[in-house]
Protein backbone atom coordinates (compact mmCIF):
# COMPACT_ATOMS: atom_id res chain seq x y z
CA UNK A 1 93.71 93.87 45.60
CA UNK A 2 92.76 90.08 45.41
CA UNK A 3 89.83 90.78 47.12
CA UNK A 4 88.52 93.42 44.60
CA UNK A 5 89.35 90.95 41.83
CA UNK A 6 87.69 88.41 43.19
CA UNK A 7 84.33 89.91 44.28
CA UNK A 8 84.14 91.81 40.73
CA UNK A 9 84.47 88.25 38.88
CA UNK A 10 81.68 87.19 41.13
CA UNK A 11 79.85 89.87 40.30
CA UNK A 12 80.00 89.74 36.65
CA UNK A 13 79.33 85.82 37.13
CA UNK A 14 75.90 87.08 38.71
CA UNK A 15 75.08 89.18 36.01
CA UNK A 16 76.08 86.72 33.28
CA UNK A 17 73.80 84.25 34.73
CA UNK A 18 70.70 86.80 35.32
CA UNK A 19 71.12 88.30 31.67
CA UNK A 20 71.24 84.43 29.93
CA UNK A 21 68.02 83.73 32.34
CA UNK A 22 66.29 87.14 31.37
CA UNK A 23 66.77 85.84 27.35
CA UNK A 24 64.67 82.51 28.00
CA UNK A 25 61.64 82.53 27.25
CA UNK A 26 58.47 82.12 30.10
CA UNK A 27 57.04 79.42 28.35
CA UNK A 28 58.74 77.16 26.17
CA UNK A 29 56.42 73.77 25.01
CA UNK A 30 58.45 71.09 25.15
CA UNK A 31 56.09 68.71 23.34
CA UNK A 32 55.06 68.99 19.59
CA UNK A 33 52.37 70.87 18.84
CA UNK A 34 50.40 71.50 15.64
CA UNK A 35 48.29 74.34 14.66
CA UNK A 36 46.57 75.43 11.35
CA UNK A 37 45.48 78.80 10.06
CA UNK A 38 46.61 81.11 7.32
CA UNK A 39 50.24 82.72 6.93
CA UNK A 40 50.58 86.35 6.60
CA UNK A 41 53.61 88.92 6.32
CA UNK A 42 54.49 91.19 9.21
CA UNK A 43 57.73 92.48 7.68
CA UNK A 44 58.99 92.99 4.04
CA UNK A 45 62.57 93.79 2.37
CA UNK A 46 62.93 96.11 -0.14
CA UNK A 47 62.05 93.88 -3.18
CA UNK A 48 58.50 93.17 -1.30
CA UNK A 49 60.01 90.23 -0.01
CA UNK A 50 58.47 88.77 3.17
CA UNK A 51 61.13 88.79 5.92
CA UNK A 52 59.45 87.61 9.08
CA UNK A 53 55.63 86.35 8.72
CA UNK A 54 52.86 85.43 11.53
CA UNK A 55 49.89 81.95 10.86
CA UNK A 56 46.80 83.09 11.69
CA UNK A 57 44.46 80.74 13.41
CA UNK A 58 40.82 80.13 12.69
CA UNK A 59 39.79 81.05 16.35
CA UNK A 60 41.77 84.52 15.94
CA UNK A 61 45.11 83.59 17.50
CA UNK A 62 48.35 85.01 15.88
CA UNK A 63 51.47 82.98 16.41
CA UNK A 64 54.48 84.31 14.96
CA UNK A 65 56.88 81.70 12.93
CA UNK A 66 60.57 82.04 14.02
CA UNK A 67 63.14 82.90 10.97
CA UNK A 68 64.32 78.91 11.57
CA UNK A 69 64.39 75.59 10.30
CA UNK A 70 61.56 75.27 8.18
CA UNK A 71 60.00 78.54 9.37
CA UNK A 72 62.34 79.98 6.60
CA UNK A 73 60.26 78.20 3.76
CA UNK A 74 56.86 79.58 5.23
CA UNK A 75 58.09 82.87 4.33
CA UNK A 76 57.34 82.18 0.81
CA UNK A 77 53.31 81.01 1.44
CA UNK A 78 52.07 84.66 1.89
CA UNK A 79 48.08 84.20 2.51
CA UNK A 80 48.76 80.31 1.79
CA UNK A 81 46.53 77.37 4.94
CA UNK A 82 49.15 75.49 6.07
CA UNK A 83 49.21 72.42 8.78
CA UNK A 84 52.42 73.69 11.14
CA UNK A 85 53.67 71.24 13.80
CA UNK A 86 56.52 72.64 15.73
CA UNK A 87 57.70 74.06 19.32
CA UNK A 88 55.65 77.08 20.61
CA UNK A 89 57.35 79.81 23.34
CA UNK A 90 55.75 82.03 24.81
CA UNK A 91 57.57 85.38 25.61
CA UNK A 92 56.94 87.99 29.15
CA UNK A 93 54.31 90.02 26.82
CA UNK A 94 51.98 87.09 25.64
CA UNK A 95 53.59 87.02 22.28
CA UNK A 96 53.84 82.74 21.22
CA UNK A 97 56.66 82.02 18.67
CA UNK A 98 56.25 78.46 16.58
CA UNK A 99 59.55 77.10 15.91
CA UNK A 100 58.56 74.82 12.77
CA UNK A 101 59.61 71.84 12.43
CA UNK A 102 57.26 70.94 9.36
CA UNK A 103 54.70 72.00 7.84
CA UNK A 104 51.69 70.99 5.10
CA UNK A 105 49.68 72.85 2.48
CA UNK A 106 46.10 72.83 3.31
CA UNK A 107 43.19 72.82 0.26
């Protein structure tokens, strides 16, 4: 019976470790980067509300903004330029993620 115990802990050890490594991301920058473009919704609320948004650079790249730190306050600059310097992951599909650490308003 201590057997059984034993090799189902290590077991669910294995797949606690594989599921927390299947949640990291592929690529994950782990300098500063900055990019510039324009921000645009990709989700809304019911009041019209932007909930998650995407900056769109000038060479066609989308980068979504994670719903963090100062990503929050891009969420209100719908079709706004903005300067964004932040972390960028990348995920198993392509898909790169800016977490923002600040940003500027661009003319």
């Amino acid at each position: 019976m201590m057997l059984r115990k034993k090799t189902l802990l290590r077991v669910l050890c294995v797949f606690a470790i594989v599921s927390l490594l299947g949640a990291v991301p592929l690529f994950a920058a782990t300098e500063e980067v900055e990019i510039i473009g324009t921000v645009f919704g990709t989700a809304w609320d019911s009041n019209d509300n932007a909930t998650a948004v995407i900056i769109a650079t000038e060479d066609g790249e989308e980068i979504a903004v994670s719903n963090s730190g100062k990503g929050m306050e891009l969420l209100k600059l719908e079709e706004k330029n903005v300067k964004a310097m932040g972390f960028i992951a990348q995920d198993e599909g392509g898909m790169k993620t800016i977490t923002v650490t600040k940003y500027v308003l661009q003319e």
